[in-house]
PDB file of N, CA and C in Angstrom:
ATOM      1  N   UNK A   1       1.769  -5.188 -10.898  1.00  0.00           N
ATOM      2  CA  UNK A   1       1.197  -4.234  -9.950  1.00  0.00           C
ATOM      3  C   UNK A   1       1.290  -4.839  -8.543  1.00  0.00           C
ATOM      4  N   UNK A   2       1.826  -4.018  -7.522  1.00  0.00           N
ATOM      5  CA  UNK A   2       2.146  -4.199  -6.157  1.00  0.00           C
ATOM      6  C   UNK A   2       0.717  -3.623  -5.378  1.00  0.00           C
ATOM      7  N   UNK A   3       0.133  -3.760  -4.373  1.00  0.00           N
ATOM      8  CA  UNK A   3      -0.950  -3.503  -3.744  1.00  0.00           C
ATOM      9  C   UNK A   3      -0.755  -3.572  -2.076  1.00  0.00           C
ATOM     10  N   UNK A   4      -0.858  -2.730  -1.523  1.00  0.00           N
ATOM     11  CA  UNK A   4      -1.001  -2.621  -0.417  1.00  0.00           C
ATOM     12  C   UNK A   4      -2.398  -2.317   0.523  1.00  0.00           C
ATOM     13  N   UNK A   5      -3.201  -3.545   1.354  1.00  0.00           N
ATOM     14  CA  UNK A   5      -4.350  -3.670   1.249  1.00  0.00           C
ATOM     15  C   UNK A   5      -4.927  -4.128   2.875  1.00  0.00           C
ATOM     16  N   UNK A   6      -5.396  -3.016   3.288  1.00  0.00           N
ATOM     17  CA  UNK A   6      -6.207  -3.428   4.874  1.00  0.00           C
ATOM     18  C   UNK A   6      -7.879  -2.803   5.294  1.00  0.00           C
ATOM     19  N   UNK A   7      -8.348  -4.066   5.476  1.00  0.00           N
ATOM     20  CA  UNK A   7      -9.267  -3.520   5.795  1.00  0.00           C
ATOM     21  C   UNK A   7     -10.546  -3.384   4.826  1.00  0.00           C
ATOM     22  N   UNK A   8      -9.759  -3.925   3.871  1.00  0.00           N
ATOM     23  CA  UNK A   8     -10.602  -3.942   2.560  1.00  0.00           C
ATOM     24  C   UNK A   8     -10.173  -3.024   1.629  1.00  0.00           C
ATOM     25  N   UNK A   9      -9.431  -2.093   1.952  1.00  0.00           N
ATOM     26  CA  UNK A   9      -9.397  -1.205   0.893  1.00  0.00           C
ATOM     27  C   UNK A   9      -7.465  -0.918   0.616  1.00  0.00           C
ATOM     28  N   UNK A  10      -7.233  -0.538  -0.828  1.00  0.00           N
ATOM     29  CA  UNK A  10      -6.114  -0.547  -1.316  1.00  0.00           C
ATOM     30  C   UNK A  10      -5.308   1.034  -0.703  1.00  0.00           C
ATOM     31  N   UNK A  11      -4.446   0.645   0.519  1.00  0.00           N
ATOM     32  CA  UNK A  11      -3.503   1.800   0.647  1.00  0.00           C
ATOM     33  C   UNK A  11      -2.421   2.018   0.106  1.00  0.00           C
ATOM     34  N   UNK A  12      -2.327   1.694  -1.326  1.00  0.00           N
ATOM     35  CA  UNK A  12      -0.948   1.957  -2.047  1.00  0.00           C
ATOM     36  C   UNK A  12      -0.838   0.883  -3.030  1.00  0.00           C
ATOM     37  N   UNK A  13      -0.680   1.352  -4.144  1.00  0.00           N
ATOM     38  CA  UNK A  13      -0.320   0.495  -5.229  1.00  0.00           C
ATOM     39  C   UNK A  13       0.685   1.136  -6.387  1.00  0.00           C
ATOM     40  N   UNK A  14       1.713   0.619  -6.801  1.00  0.00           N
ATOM     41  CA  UNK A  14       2.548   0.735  -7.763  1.00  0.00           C
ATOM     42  C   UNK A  14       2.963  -0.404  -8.717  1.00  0.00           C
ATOM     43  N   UNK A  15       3.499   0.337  -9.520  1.00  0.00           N
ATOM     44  CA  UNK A  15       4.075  -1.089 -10.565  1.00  0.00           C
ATOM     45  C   UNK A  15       5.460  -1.574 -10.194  1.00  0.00           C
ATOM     46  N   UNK A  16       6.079  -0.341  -9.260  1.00  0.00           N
ATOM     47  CA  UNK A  16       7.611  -0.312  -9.546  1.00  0.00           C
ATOM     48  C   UNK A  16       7.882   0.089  -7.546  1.00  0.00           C
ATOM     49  N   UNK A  17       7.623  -0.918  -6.971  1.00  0.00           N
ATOM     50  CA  UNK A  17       8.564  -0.891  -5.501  1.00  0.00           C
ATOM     51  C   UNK A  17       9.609  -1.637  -5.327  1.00  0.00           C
ATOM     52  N   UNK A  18      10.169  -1.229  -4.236  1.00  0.00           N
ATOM     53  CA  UNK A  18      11.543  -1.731  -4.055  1.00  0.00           C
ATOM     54  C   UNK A  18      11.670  -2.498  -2.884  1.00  0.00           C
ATOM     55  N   UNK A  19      12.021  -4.174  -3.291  1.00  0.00           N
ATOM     56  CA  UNK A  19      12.392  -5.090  -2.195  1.00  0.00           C
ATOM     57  C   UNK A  19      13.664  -5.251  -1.789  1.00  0.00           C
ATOM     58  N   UNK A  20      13.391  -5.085   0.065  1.00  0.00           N
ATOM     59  CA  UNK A  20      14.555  -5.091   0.678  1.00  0.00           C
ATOM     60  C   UNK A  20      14.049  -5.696   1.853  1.00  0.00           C
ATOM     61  N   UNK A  21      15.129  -6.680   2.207  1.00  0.00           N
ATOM     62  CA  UNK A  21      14.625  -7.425   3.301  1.00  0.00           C
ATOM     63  C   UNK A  21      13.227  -8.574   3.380  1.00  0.00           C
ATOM     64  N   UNK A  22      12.642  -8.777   2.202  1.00  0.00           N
ATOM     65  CA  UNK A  22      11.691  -9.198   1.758  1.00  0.00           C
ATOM     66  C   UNK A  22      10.297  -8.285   1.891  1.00  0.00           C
ATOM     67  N   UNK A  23      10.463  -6.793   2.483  1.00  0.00           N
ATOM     68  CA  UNK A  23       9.625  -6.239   2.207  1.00  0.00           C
ATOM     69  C   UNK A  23       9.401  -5.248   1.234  1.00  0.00           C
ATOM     70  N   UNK A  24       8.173  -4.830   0.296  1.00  0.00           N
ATOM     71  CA  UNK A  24       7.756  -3.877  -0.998  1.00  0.00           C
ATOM     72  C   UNK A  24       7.803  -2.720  -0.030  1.00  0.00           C
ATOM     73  N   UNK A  25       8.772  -1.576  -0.614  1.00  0.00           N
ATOM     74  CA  UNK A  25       8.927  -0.473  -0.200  1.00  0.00           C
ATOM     75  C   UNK A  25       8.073   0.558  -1.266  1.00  0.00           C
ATOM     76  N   UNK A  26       7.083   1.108  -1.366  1.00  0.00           N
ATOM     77  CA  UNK A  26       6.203   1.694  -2.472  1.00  0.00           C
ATOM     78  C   UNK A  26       6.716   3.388  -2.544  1.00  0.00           C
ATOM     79  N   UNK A  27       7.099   3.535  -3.453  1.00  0.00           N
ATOM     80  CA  UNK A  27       7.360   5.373  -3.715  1.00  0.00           C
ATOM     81  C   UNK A  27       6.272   5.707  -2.928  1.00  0.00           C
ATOM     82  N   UNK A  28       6.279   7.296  -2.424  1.00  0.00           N
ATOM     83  CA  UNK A  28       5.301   7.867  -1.722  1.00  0.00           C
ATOM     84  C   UNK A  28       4.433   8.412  -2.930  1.00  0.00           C
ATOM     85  N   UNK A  29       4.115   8.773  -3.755  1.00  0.00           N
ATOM     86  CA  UNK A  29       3.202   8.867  -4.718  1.00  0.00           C
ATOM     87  C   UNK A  29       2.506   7.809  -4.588  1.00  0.00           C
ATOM     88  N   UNK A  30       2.823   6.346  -4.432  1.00  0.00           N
ATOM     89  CA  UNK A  30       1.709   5.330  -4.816  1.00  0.00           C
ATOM     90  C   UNK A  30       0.363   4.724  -3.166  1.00  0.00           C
ATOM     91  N   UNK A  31       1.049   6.174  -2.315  1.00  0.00           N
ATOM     92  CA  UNK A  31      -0.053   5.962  -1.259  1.00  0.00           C
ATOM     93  C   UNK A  31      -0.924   6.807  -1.666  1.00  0.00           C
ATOM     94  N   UNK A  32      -2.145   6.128  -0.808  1.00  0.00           N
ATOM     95  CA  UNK A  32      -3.304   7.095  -1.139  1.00  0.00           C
ATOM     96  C   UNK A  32      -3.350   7.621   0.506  1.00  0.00           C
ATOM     97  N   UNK A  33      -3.117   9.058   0.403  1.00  0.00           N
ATOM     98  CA  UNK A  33      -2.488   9.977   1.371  1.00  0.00           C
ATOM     99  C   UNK A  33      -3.955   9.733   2.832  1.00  0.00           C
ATOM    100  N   UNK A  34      -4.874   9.443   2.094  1.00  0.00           N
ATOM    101  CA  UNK A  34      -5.974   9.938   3.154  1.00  0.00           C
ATOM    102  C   UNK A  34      -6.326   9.255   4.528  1.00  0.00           C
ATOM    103  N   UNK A  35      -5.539   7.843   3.800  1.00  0.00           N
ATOM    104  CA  UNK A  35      -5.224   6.845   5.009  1.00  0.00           C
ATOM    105  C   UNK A  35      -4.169   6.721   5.777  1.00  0.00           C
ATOM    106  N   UNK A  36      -3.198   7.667   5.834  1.00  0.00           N
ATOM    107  CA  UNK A  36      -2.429   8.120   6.429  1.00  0.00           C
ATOM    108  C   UNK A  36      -2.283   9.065   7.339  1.00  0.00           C
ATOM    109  N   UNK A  37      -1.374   9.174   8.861  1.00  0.00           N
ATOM    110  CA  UNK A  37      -1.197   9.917   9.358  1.00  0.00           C
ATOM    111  C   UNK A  37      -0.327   9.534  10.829  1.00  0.00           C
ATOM    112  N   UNK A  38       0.784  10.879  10.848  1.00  0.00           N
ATOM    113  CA  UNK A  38       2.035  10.428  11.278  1.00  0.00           C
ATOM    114  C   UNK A  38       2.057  10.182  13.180  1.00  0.00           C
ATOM    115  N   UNK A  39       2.694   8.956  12.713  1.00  0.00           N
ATOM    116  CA  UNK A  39       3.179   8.238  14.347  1.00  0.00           C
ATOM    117  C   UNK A  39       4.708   9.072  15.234  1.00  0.00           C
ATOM    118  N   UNK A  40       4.567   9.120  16.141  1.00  0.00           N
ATOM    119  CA  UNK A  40       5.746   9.254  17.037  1.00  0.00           C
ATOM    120  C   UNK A  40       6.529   8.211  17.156  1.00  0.00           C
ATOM    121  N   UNK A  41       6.565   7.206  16.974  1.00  0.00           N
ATOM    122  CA  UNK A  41       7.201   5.920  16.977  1.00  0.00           C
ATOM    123  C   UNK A  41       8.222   5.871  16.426  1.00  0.00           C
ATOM    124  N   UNK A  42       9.720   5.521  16.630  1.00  0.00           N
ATOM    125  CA  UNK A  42      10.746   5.607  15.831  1.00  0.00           C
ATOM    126  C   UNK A  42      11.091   4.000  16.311  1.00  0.00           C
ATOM    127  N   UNK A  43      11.838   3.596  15.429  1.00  0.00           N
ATOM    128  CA  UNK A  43      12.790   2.408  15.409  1.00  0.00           C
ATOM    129  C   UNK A  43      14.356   2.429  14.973  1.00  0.00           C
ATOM    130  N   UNK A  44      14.785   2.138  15.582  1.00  0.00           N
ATOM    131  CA  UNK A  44      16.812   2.036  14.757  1.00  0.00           C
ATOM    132  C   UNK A  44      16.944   0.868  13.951  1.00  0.00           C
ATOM    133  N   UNK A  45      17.268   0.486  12.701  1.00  0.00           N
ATOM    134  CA  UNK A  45      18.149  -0.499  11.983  1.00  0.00           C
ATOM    135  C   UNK A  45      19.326  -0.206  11.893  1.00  0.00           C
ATOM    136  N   UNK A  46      20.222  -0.888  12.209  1.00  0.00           N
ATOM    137  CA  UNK A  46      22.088  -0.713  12.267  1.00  0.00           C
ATOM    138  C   UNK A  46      22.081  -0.717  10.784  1.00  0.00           C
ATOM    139  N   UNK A  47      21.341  -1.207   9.795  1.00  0.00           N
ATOM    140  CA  UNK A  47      21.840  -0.321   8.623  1.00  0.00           C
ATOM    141  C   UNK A  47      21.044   0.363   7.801  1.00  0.00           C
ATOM    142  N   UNK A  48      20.158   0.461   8.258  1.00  0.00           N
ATOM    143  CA  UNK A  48      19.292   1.662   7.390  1.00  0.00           C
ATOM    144  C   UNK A  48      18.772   2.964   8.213  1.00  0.00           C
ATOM    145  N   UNK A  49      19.197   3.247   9.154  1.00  0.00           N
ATOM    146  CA  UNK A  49      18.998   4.194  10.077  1.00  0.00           C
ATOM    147  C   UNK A  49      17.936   4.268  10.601  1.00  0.00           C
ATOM    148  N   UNK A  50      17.148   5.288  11.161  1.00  0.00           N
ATOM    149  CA  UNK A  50      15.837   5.371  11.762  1.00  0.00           C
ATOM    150  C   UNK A  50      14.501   5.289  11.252  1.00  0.00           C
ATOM    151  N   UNK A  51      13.706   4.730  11.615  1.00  0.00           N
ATOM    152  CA  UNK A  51      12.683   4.319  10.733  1.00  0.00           C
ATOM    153  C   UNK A  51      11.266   5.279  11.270  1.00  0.00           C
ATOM    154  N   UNK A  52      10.611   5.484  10.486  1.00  0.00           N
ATOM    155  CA  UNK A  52       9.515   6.359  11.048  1.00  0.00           C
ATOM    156  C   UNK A  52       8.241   5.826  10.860  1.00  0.00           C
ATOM    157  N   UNK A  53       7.112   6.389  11.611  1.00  0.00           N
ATOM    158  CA  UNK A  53       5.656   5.426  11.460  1.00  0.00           C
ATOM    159  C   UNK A  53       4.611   6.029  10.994  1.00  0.00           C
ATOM    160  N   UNK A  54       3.515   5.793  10.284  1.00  0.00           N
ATOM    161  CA  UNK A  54       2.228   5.860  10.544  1.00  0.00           C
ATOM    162  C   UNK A  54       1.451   5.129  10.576  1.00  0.00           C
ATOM    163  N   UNK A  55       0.581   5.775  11.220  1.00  0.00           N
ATOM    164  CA  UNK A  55      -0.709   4.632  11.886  1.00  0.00           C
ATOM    165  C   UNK A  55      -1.987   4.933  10.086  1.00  0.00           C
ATOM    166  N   UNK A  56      -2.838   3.958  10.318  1.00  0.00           N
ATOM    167  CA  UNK A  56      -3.204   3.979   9.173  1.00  0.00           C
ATOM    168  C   UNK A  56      -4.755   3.809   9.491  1.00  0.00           C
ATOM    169  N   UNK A  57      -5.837   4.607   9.123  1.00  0.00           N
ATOM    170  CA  UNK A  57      -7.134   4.788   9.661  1.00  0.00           C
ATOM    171  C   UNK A  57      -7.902   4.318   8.399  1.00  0.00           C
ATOM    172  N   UNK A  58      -8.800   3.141   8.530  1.00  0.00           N
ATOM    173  CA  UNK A  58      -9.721   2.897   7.093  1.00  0.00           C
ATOM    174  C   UNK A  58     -10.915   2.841   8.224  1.00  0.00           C
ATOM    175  N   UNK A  59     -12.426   3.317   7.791  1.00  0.00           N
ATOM    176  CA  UNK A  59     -13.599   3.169   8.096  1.00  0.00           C
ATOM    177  C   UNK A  59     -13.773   3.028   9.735  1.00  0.00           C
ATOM    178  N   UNK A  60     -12.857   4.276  10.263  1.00  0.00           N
ATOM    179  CA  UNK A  60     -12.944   4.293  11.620  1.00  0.00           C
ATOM    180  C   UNK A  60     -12.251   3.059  12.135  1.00  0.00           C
ATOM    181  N   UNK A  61     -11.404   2.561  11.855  1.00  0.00           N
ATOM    182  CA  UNK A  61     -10.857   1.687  12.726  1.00  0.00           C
ATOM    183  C   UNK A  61      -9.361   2.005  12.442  1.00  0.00           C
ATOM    184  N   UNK A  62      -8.294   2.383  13.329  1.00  0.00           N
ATOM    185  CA  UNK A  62      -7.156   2.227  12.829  1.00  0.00           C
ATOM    186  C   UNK A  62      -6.006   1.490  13.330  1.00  0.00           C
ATOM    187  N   UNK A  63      -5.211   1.321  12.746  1.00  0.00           N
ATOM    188  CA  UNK A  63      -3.998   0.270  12.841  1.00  0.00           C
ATOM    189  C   UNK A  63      -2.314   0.973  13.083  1.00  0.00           C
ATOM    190  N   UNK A  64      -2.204   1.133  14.493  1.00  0.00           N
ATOM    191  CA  UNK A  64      -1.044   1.797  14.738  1.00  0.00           C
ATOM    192  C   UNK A  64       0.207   1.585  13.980  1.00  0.00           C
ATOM    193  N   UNK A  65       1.259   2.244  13.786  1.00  0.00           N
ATOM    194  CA  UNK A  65       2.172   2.011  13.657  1.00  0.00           C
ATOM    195  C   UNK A  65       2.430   0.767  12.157  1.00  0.00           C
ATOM    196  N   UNK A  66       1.464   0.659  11.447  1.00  0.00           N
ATOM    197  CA  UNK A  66       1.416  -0.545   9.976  1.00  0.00           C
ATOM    198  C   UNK A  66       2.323  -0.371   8.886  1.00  0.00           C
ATOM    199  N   UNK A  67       2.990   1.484   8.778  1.00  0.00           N
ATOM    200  CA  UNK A  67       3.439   1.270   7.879  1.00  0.00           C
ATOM    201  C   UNK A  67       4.961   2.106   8.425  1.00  0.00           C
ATOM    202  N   UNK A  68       5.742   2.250   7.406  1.00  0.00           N
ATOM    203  CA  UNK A  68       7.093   2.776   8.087  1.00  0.00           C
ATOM    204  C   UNK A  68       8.156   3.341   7.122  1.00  0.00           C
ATOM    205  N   UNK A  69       8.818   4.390   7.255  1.00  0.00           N
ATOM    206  CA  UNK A  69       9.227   4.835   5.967  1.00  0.00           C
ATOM    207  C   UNK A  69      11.000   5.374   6.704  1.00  0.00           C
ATOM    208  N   UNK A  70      11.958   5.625   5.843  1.00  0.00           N
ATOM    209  CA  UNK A  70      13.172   6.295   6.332  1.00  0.00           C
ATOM    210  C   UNK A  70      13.215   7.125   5.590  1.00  0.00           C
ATOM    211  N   UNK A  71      12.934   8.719   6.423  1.00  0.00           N
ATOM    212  CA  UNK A  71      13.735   9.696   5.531  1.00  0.00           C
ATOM    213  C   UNK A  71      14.878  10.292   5.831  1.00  0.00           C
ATOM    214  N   UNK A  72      15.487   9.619   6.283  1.00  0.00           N
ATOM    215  CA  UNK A  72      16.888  10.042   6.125  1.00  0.00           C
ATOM    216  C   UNK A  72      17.879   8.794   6.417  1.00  0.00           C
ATOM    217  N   UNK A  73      17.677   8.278   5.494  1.00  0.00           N
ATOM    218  CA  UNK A  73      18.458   6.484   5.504  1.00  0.00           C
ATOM    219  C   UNK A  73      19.988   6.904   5.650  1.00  0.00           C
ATOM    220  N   UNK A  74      20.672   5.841   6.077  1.00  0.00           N
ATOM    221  CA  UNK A  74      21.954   5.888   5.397  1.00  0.00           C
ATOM    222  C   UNK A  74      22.481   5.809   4.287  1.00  0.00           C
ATOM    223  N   UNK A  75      23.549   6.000   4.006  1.00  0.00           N
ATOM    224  CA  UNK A  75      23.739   6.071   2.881  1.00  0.00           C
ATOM    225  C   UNK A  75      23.769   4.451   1.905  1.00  0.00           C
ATOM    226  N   UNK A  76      23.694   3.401   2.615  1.00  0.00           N
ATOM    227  CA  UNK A  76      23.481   2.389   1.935  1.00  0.00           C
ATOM    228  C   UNK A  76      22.105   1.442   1.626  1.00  0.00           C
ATOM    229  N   UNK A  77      21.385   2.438   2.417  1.00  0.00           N
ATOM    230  CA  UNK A  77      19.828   2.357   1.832  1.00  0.00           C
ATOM    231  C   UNK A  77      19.372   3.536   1.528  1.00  0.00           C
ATOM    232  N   UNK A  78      19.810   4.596   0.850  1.00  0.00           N
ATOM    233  CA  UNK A  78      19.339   5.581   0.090  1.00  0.00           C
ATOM    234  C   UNK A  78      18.641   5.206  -0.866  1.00  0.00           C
ATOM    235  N   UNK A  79      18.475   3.958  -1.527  1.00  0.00           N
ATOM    236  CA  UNK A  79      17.303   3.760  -2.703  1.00  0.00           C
ATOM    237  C   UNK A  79      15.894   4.069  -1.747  1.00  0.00           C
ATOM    238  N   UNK A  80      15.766   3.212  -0.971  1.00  0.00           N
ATOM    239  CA  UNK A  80      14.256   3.557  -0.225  1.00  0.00           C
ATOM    240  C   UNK A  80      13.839   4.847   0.865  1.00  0.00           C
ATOM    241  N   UNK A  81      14.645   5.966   0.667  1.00  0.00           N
ATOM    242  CA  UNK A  81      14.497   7.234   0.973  1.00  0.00           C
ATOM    243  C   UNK A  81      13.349   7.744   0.911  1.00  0.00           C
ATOM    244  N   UNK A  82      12.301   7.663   1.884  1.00  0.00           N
ATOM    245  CA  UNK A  82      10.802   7.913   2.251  1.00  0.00           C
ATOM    246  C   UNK A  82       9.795   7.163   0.959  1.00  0.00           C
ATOM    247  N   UNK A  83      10.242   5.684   0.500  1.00  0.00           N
ATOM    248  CA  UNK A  83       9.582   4.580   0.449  1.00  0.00           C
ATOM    249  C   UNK A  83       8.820   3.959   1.724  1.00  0.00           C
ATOM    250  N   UNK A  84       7.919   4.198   1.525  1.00  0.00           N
ATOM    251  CA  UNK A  84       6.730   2.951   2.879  1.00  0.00           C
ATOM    252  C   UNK A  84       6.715   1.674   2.381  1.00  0.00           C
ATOM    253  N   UNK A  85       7.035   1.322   3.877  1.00  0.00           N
ATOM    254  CA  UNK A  85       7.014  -0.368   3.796  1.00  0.00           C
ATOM    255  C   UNK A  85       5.738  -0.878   4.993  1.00  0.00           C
ATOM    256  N   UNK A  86       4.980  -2.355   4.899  1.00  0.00           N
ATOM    257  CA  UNK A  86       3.852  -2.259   5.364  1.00  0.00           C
ATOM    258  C   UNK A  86       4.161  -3.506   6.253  1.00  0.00           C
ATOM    259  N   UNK A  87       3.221  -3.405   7.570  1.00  0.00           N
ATOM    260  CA  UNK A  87       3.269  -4.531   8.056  1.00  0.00           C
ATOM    261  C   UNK A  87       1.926  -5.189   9.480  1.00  0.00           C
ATOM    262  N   UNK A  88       1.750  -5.451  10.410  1.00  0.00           N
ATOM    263  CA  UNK A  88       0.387  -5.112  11.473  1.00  0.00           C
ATOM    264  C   UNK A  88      -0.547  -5.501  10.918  1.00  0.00           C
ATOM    265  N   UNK A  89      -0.731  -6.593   9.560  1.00  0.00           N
ATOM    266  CA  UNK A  89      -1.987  -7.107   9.003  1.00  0.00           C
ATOM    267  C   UNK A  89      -1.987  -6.570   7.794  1.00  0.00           C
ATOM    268  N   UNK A  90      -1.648  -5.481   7.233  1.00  0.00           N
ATOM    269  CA  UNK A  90      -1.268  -5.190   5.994  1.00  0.00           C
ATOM    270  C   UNK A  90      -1.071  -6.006   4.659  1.00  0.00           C
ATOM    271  N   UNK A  91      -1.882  -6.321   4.273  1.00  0.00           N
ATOM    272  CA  UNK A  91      -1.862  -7.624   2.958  1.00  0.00           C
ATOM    273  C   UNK A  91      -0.797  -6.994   1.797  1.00  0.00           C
ATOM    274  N   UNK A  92       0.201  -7.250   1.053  1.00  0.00           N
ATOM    275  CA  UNK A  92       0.366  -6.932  -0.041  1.00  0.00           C
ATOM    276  C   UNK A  92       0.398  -8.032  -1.268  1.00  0.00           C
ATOM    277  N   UNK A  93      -0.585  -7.463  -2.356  1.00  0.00           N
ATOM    278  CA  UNK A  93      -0.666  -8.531  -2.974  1.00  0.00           C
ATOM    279  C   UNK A  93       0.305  -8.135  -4.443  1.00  0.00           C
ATOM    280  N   UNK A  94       0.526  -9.276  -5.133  1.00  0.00           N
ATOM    281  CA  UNK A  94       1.305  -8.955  -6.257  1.00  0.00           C
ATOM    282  C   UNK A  94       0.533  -9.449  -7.665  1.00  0.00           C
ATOM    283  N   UNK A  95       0.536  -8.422  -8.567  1.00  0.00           N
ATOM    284  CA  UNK A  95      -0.558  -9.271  -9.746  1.00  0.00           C
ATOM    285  C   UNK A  95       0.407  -8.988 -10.454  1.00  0.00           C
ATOM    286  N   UNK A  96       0.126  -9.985 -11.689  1.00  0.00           N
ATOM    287  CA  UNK A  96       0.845 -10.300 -12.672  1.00  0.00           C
ATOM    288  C   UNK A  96       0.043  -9.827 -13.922  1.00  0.00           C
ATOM    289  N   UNK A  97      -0.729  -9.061 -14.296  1.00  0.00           N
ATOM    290  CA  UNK A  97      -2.032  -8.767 -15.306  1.00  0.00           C
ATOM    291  C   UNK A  97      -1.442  -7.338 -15.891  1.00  0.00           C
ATOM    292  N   UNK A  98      -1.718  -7.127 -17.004  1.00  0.00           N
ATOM    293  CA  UNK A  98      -1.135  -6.539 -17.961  1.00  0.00           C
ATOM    294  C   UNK A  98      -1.796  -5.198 -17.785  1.00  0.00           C
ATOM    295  N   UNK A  99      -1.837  -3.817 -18.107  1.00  0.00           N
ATOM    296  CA  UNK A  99      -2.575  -2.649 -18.129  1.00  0.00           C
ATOM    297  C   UNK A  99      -4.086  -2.834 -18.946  1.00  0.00           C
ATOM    298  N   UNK A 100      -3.557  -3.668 -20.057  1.00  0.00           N
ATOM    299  CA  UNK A 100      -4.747  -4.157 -20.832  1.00  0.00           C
ATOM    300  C   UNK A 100      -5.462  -4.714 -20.135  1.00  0.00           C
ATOM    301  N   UNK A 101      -5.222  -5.846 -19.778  1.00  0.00           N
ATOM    302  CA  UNK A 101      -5.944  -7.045 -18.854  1.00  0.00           C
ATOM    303  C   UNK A 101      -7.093  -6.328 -17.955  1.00  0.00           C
ATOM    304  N   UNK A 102      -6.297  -5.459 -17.043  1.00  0.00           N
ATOM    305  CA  UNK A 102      -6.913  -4.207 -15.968  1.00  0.00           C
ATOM    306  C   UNK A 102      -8.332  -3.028 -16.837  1.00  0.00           C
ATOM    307  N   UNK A 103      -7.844  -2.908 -17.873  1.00  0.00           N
ATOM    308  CA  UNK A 103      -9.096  -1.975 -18.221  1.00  0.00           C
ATOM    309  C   UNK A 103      -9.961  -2.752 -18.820  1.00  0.00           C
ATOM    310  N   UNK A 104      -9.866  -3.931 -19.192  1.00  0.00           N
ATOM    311  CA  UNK A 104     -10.807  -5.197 -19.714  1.00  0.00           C
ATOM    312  C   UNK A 104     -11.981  -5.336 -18.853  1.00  0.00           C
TER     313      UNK A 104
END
């Protein structure tokens, strides 16, 4: 299990993200939507095309621009096609504990 974590609280967790560049790119299902909301901010990568932002709000405090997603990659990063990737203090932690382990 992958975890994406600010502020104290978990903005995204999956079993199954995708590393690129050394960062966990999390399917958009594994955000929890409520801490989200979209930035004007764009960025260019010469190979993954334009990158897009949101700023990320936990308990009234928020954190511009933390997370970042491409939806419309090139074609040689089409695996992470509106995958969020995290960063601005953004902890991601990685556990190694079984489904069992977790409902224990």
């Amino acid at each position: 299990m992958v975890r994406a974590v600010w502020n104290g609280v978990v903005l995204a967790e999956s079993e199954q993200t995708l590393v690129v560049e050394g960062n966990h790119y999390f399917p958009p299902e594994a955000l929890h939507n409520e801490y989200f909301a979209d930035s004007s901010s764009r960025t260019l990568c010469p190979w993954k095309g334009i990158a897009h932002y949101y700023d990320v709000t936990v308990d009234g405090r928020t954190n511009p621009g933390a997370a970042w997603f491409y939806p419309r990659p090139s074609p040689l990063a089409r695996k992470i096609k509106n995958h969020v990737a995290f960063w601005h203090g953004v902890v991601v932690e990685e556990s190694h504990e079984t489904a069992t382990e977790r409902r224990a």
